[in-house]
N, C-alpha and C. Protein backbone atom coordinates (compact mmCIF):
# COMPACT_ATOMS: atom_id res chain seq x y z
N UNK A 1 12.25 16.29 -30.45
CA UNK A 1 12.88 14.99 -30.53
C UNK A 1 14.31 15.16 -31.03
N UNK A 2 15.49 14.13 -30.85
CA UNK A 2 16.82 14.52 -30.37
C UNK A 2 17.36 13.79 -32.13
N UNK A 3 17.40 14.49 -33.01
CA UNK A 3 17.61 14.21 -34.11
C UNK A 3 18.91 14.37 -34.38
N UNK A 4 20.08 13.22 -35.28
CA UNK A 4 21.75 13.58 -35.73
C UNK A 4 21.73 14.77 -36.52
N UNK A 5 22.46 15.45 -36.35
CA UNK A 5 23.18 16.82 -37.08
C UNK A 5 23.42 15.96 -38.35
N UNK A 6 24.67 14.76 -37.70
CA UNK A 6 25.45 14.50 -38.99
C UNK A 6 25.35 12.83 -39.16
N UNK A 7 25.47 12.22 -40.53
CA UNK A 7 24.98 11.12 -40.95
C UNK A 7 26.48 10.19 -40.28
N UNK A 8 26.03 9.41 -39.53
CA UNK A 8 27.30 8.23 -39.11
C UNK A 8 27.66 7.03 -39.87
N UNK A 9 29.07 7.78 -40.29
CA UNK A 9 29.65 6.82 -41.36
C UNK A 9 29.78 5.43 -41.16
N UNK A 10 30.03 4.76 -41.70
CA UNK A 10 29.49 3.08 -41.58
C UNK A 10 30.62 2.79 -40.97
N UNK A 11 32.28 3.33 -41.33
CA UNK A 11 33.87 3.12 -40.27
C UNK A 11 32.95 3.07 -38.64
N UNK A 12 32.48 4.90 -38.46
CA UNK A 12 32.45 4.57 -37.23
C UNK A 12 31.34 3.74 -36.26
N UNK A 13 30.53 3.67 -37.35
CA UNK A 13 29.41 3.19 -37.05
C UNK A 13 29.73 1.21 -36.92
N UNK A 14 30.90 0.61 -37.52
CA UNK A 14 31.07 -0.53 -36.97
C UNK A 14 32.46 -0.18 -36.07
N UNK A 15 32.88 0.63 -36.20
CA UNK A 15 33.56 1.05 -34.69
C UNK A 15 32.86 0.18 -33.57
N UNK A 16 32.03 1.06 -33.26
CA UNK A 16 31.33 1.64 -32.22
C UNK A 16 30.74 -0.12 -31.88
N UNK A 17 30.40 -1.16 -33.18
CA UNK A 17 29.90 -2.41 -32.91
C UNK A 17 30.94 -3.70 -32.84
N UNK A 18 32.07 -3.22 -32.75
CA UNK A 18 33.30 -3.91 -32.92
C UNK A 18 32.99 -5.20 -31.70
N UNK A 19 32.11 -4.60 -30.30
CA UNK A 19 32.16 -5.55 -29.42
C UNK A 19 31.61 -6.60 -29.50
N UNK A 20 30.21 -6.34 -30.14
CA UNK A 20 29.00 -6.97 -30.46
C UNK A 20 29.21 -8.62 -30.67
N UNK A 21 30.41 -8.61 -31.20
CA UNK A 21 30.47 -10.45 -31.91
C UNK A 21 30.20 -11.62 -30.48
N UNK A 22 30.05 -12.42 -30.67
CA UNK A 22 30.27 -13.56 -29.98
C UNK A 22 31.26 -13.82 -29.53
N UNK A 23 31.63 -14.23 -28.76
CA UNK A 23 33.13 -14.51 -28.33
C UNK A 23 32.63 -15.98 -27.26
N UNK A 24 32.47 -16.97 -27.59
CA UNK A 24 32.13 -18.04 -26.94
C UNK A 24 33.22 -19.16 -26.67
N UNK A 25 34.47 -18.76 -27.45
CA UNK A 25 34.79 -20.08 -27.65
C UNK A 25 36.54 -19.85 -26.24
N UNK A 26 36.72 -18.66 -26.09
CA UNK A 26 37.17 -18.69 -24.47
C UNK A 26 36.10 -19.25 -23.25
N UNK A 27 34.74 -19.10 -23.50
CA UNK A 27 34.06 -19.60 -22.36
C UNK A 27 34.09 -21.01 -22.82
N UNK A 28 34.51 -21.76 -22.98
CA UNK A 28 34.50 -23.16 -23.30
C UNK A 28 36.04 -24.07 -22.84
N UNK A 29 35.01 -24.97 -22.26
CA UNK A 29 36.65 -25.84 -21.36
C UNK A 29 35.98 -27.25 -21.15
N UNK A 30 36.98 -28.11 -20.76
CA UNK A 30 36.45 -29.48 -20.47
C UNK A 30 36.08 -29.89 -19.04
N UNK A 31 35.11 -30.24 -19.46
CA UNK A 31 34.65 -30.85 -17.78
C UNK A 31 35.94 -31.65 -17.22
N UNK A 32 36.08 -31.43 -16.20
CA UNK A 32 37.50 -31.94 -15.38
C UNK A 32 36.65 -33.44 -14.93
N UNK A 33 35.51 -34.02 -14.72
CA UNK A 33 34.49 -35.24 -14.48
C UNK A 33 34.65 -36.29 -15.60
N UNK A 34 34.27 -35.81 -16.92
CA UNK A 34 33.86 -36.98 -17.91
C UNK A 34 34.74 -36.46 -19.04
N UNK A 35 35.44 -35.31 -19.13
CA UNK A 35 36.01 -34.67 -20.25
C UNK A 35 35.51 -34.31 -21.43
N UNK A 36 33.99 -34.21 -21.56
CA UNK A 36 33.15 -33.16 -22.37
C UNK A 36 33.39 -31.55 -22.23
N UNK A 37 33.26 -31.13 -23.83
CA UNK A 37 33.34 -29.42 -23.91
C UNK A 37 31.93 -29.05 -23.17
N UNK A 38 32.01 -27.80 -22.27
CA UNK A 38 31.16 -27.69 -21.62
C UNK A 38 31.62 -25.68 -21.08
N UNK A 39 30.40 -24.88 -21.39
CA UNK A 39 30.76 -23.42 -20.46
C UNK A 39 31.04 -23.40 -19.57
N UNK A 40 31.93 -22.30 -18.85
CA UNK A 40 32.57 -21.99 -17.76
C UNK A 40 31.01 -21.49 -16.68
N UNK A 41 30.97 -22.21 -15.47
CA UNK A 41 30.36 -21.72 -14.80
C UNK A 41 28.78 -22.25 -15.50
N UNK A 42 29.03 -23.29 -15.73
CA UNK A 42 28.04 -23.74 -15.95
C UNK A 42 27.69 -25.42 -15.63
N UNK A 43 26.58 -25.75 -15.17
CA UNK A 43 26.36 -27.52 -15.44
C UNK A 43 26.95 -28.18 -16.51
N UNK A 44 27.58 -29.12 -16.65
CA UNK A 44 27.98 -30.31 -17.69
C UNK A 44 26.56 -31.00 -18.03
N UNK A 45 26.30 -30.42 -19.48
CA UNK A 45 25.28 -31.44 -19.65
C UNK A 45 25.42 -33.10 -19.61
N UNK A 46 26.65 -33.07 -20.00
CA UNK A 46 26.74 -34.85 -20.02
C UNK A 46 26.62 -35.77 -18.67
N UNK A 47 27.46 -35.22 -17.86
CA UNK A 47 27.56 -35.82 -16.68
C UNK A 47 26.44 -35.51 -15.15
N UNK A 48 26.29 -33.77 -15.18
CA UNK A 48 25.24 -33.20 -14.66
C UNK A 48 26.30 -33.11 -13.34
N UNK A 49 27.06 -32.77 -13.33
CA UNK A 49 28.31 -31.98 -12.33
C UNK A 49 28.41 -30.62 -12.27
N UNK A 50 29.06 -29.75 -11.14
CA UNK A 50 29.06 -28.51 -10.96
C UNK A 50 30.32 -28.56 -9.97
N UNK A 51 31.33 -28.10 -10.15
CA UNK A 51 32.33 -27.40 -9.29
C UNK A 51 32.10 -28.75 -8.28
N UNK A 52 32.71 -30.00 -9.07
CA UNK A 52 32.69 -31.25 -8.62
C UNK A 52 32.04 -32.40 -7.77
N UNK A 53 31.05 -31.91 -7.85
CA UNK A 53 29.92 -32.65 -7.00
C UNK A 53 28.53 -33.10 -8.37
N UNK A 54 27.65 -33.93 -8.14
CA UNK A 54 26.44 -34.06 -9.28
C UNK A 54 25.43 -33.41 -8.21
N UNK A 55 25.00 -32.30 -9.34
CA UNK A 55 23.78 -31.56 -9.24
C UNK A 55 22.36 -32.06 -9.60
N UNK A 56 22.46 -32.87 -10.82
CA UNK A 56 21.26 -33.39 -11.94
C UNK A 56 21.62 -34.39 -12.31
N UNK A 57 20.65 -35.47 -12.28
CA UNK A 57 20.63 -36.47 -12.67
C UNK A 57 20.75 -36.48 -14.30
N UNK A 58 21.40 -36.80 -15.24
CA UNK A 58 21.06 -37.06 -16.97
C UNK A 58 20.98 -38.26 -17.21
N UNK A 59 19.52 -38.03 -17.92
CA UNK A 59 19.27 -39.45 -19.10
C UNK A 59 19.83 -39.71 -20.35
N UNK A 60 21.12 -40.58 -20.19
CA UNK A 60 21.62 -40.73 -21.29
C UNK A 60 21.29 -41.27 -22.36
N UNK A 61 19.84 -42.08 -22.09
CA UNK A 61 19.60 -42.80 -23.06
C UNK A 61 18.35 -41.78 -24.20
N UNK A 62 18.30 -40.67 -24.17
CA UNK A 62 17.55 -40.15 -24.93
C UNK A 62 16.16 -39.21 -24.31
């Protein structure tokens, strides 16, 4: 079994996890429809639009 020689220091060891974070808040834009924050490439929950047409009906009332 493929065991470290040497113990990985915690520098490189969050090196190496530097990517890991979240980064959500570039995927976030306003629906060009109702002007709710909403992901890129994704349904508008509010309105239920997609690349300008309605996909889904939403119940707004709850």
């Amino acid at each position: 079994m493929a065991v470290p020689k040497k113990r990985t220091s915690s520098s490189r060891r969050n090196m190496r996890r530097s990517h890991h974070a979240l980064k959500t808040n570039a995927a976030v834009i306003l629906c060009p429809e109702c002007g709710e924050p909403k992901l890129l490439h994704h349904i508008c929950q509010s309105c239920g639009t997609y690349k300008g047409r309605k996909v889904i009906d939403v119940d707004r009332h709850g």
